[in-house]
C-alpha atoms as a PDB file:
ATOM      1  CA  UNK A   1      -2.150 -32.419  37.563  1.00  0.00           C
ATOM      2  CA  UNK A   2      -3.043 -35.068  35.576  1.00  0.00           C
ATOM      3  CA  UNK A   3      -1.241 -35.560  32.528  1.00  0.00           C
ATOM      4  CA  UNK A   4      -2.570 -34.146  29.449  1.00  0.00           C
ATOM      5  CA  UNK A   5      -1.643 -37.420  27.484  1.00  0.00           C
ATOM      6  CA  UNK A   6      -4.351 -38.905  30.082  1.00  0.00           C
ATOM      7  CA  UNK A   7      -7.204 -36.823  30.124  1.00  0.00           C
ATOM      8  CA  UNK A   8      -7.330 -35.296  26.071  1.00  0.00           C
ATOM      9  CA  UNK A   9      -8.323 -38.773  24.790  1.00  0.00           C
ATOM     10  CA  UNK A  10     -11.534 -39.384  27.170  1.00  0.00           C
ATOM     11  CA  UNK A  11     -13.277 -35.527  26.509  1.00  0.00           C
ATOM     12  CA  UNK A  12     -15.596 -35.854  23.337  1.00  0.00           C
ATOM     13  CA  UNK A  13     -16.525 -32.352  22.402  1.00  0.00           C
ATOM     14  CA  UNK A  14     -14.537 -28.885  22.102  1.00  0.00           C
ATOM     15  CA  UNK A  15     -16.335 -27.599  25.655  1.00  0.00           C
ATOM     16  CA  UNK A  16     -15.064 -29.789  27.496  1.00  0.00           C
ATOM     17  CA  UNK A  17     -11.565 -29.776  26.213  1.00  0.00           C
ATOM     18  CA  UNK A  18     -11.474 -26.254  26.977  1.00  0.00           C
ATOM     19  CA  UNK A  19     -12.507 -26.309  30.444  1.00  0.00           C
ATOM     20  CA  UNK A  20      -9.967 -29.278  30.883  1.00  0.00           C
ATOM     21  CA  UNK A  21      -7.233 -27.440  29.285  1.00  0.00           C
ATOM     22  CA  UNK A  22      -8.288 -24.012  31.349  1.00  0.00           C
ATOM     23  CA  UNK A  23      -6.884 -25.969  34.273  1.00  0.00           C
ATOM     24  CA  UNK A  24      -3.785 -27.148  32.767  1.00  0.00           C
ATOM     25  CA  UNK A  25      -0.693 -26.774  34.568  1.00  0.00           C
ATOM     26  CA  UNK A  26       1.304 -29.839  33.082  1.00  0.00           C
ATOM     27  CA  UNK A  27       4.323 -27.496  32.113  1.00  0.00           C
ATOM     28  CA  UNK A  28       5.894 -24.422  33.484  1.00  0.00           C
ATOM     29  CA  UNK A  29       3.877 -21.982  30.764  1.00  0.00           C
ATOM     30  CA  UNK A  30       1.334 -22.498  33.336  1.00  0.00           C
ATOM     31  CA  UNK A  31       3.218 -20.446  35.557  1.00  0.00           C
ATOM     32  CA  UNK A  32       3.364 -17.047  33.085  1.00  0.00           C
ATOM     33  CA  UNK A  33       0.644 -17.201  31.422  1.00  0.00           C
ATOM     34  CA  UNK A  34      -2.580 -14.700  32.079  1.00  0.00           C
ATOM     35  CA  UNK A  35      -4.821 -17.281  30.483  1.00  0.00           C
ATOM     36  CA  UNK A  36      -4.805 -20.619  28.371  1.00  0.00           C
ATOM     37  CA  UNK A  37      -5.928 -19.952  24.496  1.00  0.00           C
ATOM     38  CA  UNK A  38      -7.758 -23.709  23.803  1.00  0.00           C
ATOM     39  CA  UNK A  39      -8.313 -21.606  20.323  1.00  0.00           C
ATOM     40  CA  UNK A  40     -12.140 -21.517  18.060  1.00  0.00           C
ATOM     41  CA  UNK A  41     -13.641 -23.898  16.685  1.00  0.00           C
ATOM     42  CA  UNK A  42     -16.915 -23.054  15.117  1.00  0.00           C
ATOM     43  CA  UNK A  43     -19.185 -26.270  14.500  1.00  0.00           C
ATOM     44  CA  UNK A  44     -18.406 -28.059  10.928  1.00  0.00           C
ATOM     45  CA  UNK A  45     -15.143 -26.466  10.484  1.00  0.00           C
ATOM     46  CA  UNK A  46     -13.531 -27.861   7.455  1.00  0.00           C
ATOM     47  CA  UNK A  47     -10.258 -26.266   7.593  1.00  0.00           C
ATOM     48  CA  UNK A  48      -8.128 -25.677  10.768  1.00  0.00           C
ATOM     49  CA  UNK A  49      -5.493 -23.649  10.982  1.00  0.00           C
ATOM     50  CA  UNK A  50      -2.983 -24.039  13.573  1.00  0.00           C
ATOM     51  CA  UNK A  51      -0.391 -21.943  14.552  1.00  0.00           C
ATOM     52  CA  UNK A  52       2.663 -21.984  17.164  1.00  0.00           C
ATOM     53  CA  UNK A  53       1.840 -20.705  20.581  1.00  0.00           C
ATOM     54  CA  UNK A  54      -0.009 -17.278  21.555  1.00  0.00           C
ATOM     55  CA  UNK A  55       1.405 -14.209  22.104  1.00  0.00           C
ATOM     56  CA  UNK A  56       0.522 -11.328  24.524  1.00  0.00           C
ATOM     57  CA  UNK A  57      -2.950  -9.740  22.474  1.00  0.00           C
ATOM     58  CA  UNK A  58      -3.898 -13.816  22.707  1.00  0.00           C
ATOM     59  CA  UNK A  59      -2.915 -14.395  25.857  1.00  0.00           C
ATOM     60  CA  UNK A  60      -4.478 -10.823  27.371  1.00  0.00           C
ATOM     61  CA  UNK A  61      -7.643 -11.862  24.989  1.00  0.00           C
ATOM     62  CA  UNK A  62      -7.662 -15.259  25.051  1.00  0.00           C
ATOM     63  CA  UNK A  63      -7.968 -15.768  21.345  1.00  0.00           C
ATOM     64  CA  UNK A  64      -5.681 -17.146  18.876  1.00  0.00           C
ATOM     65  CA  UNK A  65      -4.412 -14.691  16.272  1.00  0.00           C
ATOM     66  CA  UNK A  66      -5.993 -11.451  17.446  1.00  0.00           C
ATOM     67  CA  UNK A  67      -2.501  -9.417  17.071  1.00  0.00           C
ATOM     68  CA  UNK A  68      -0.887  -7.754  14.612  1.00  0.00           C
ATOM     69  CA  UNK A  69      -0.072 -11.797  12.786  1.00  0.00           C
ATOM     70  CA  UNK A  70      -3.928 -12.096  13.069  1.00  0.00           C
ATOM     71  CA  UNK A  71      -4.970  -9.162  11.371  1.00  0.00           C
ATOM     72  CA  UNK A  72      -2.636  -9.885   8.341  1.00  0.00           C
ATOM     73  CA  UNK A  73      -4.259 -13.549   8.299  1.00  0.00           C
ATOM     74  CA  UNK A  74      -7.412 -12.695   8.420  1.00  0.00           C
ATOM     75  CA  UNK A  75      -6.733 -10.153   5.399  1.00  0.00           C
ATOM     76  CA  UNK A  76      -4.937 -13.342   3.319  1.00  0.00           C
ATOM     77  CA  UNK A  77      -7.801 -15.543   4.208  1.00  0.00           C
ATOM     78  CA  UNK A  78     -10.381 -13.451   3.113  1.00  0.00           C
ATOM     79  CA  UNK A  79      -8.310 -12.064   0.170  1.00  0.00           C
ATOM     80  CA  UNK A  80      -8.673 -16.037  -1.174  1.00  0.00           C
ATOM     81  CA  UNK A  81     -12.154 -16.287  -0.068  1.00  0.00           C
ATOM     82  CA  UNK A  82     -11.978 -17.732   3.105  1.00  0.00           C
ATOM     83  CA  UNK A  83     -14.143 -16.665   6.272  1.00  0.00           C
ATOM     84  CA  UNK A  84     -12.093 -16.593   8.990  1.00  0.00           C
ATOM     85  CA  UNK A  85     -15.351 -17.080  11.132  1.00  0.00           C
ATOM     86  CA  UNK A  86     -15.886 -20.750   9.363  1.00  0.00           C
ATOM     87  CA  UNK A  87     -11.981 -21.991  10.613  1.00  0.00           C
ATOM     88  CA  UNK A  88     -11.029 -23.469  12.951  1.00  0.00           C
ATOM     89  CA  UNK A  89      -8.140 -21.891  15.008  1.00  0.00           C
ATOM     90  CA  UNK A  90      -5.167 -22.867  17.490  1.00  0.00           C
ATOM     91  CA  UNK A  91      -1.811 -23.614  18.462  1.00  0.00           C
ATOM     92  CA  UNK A  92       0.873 -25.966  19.345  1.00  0.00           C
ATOM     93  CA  UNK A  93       0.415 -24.882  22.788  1.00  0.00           C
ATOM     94  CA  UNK A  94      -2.102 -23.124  24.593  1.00  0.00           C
ATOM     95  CA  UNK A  95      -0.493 -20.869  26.852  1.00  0.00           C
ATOM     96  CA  UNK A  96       2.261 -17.936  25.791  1.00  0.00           C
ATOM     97  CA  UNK A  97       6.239 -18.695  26.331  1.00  0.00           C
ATOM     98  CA  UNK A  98       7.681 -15.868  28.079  1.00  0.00           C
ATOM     99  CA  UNK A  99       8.840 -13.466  25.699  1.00  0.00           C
ATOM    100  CA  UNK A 100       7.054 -14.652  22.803  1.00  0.00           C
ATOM    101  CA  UNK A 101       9.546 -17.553  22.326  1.00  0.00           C
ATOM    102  CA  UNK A 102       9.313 -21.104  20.740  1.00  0.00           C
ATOM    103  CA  UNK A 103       8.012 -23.316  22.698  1.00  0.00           C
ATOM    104  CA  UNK A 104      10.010 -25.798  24.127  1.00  0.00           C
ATOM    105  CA  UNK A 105      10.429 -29.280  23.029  1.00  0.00           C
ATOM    106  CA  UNK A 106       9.041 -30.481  26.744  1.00  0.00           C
ATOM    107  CA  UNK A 107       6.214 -27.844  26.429  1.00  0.00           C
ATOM    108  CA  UNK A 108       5.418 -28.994  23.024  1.00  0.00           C
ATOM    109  CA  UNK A 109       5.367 -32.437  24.116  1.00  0.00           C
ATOM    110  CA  UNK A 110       3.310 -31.658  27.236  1.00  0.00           C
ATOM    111  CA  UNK A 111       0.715 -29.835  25.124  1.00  0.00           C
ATOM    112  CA  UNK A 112       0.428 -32.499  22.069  1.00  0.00           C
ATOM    113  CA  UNK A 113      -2.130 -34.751  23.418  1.00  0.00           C
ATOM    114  CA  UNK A 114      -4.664 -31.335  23.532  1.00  0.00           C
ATOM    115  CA  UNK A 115      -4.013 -30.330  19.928  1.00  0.00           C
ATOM    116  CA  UNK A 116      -4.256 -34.450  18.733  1.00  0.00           C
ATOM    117  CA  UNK A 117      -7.631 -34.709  20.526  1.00  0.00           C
ATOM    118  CA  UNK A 118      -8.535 -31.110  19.043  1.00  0.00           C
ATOM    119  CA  UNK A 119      -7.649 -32.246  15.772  1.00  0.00           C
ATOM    120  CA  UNK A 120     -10.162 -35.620  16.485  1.00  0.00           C
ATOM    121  CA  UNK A 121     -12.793 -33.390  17.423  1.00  0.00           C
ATOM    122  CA  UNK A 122     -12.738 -31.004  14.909  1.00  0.00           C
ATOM    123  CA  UNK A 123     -12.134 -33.175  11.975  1.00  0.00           C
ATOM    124  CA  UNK A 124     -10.970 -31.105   9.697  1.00  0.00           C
ATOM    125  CA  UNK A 125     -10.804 -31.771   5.661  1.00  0.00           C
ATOM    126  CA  UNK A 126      -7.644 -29.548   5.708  1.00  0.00           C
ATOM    127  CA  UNK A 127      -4.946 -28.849   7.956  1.00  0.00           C
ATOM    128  CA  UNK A 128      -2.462 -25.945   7.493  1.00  0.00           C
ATOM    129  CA  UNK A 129       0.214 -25.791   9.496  1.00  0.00           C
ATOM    130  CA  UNK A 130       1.161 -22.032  10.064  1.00  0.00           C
ATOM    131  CA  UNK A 131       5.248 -21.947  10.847  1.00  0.00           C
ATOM    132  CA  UNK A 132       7.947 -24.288  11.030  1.00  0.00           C
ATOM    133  CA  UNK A 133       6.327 -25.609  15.137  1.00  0.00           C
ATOM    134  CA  UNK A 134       3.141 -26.087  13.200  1.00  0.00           C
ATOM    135  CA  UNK A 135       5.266 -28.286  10.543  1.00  0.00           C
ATOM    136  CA  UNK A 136       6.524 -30.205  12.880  1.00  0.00           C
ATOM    137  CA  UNK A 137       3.684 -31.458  15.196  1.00  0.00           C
ATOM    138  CA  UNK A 138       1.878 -32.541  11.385  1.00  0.00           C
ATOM    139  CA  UNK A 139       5.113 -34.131   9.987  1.00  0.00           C
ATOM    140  CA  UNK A 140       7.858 -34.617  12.181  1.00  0.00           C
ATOM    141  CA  UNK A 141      10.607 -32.285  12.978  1.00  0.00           C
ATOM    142  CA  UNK A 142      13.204 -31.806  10.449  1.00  0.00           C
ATOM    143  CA  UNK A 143      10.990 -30.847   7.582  1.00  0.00           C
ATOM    144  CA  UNK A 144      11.271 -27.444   6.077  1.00  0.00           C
ATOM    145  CA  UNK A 145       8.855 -24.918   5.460  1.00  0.00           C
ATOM    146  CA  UNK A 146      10.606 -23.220   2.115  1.00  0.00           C
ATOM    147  CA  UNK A 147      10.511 -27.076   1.011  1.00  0.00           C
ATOM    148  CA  UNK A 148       7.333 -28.241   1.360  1.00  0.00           C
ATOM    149  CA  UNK A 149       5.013 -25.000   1.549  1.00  0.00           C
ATOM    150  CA  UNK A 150       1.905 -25.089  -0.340  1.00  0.00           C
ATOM    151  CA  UNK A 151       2.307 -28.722  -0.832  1.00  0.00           C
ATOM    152  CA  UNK A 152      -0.392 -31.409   0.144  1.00  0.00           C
ATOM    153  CA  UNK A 153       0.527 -33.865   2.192  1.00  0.00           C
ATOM    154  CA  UNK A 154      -1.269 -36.670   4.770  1.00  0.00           C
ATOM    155  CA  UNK A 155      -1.258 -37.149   8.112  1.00  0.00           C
ATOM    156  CA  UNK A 156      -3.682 -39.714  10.105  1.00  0.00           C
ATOM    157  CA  UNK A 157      -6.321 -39.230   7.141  1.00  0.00           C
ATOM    158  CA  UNK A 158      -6.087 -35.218   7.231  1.00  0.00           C
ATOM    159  CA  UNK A 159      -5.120 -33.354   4.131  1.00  0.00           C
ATOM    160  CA  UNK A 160      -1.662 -31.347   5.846  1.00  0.00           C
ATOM    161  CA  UNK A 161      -0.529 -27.665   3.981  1.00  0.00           C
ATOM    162  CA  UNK A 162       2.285 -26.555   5.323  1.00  0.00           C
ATOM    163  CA  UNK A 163       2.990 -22.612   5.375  1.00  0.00           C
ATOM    164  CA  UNK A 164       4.673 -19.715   6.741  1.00  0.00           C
ATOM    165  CA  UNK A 165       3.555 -18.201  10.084  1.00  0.00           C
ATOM    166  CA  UNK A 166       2.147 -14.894   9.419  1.00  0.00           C
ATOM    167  CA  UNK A 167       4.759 -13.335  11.731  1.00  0.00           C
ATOM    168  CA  UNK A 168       7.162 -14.401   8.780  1.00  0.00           C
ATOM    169  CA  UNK A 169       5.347 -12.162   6.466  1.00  0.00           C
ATOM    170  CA  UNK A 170       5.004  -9.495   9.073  1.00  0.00           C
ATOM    171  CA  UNK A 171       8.657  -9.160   9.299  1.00  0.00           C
ATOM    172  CA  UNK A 172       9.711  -9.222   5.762  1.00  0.00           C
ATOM    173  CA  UNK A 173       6.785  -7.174   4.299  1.00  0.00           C
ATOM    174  CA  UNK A 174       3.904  -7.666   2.068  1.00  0.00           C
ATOM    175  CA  UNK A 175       6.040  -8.149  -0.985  1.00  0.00           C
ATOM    176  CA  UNK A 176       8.401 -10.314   0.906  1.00  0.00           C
ATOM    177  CA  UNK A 177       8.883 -14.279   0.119  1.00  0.00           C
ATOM    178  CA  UNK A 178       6.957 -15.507   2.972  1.00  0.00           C
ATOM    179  CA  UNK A 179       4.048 -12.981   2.667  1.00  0.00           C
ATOM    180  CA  UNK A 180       3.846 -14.007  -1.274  1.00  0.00           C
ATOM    181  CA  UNK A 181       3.823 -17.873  -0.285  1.00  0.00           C
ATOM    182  CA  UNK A 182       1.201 -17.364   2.334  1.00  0.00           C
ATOM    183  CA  UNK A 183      -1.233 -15.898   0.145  1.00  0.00           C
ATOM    184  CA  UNK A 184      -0.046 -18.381  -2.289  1.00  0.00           C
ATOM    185  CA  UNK A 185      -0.460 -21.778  -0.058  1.00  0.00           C
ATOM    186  CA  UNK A 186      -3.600 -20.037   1.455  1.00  0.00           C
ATOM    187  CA  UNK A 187      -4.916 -20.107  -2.444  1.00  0.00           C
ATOM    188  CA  UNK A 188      -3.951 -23.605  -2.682  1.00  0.00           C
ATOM    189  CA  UNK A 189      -6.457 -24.619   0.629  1.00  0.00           C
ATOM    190  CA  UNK A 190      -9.307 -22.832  -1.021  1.00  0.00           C
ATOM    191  CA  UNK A 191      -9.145 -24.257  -3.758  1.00  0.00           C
ATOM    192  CA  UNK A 192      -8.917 -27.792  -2.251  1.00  0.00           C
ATOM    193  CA  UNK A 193     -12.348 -27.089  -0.767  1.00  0.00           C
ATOM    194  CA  UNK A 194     -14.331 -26.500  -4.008  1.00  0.00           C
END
């Protein structure tokens, strides 16, 4: 296959991107996967939210964030006033690592040119970055979550928040410190959009 890095920059709407990246087989998560999860992206999006890599509910349903992670952030979003149906949605990679692990620095970098060219397309006013992978892609690795979450930042004219995954908060309860800054930071990108 052609590589990513190649192709992304030449497809001018969200269609065609995911039919390109349905064929996609420019890393071994090709191999494992049941299906590639390009993500939503509903038409005039002004906030996407991207997220690590999908898991088995995405990768069985080909949506991001349809698990157990999903349901809590769709109950955040809308518990700030957002409509999940009005965000734009999707990963650091498009296809699941086996075993629900972080992706791979290779995979990452194999993947980046679709999320770059998604982020062109979709031209969001805000970006939040959902987990330290997220983080990374927007600011460079090294950065910290517990740092810089709920912060605004730039990035290539994009307003950046970094916070937690919601598979943070899933793990150390609602009343645990990643579940309180989520619903926090997720305050913080509504209110940048009044």
């Amino acid at each position: 296959m052609t590589s990513p890095a190649v192709i992304a920059p030449g497809l001018a709407d969200w269609p065609s991107l995911a039919a390109a990246m349905a064929d996609c087989t420019a890393c071994p998560l090709s191999e494992s996967r049941q299906r590639v999860v390009p993500g939503d992206y509903p038409p005039g999006a002004r906030v996407l939210l991207v997220g690590e890599a999908p898991g088995r509910s995405e990768d069985e349903g080909g949506q991001p964030f349809i698990g157990r992670s999903g349901q809590l952030l769709d109950g955040l979003l809308a518990e700030v006033g957002l409509d999940r149906a009005q965000l734009a949605v999707c990963n650091t990679v498009k296809c699941r690592p086996p075993d629900n692990r972080t992706p791979k620095r290779s995979e990452l970098d194999a993947c980046r040119a679709w999320l770059d060219r998604q982020v062109d397309v979709i031209a969001p006013e805000v970006v939040v970055t959902l987990g330290g992978t997220a983080l990374g892609w927007a600011l460079g690795r090294g950065v910290r979550i517990g740092e810089l979450h709920g912060t605004v930042h730039r990035r290539d004219g994009h307003v950046v928040v970094p916070t937690y995954h919601p598979s943070a908060a899933l793990r150390f309860g609602p009343n645990g410190a990643p579940a309180q800054a989520l619903r926090a930071d997720l305050r913080v990108v509504a209110e940048l959009l009044t």
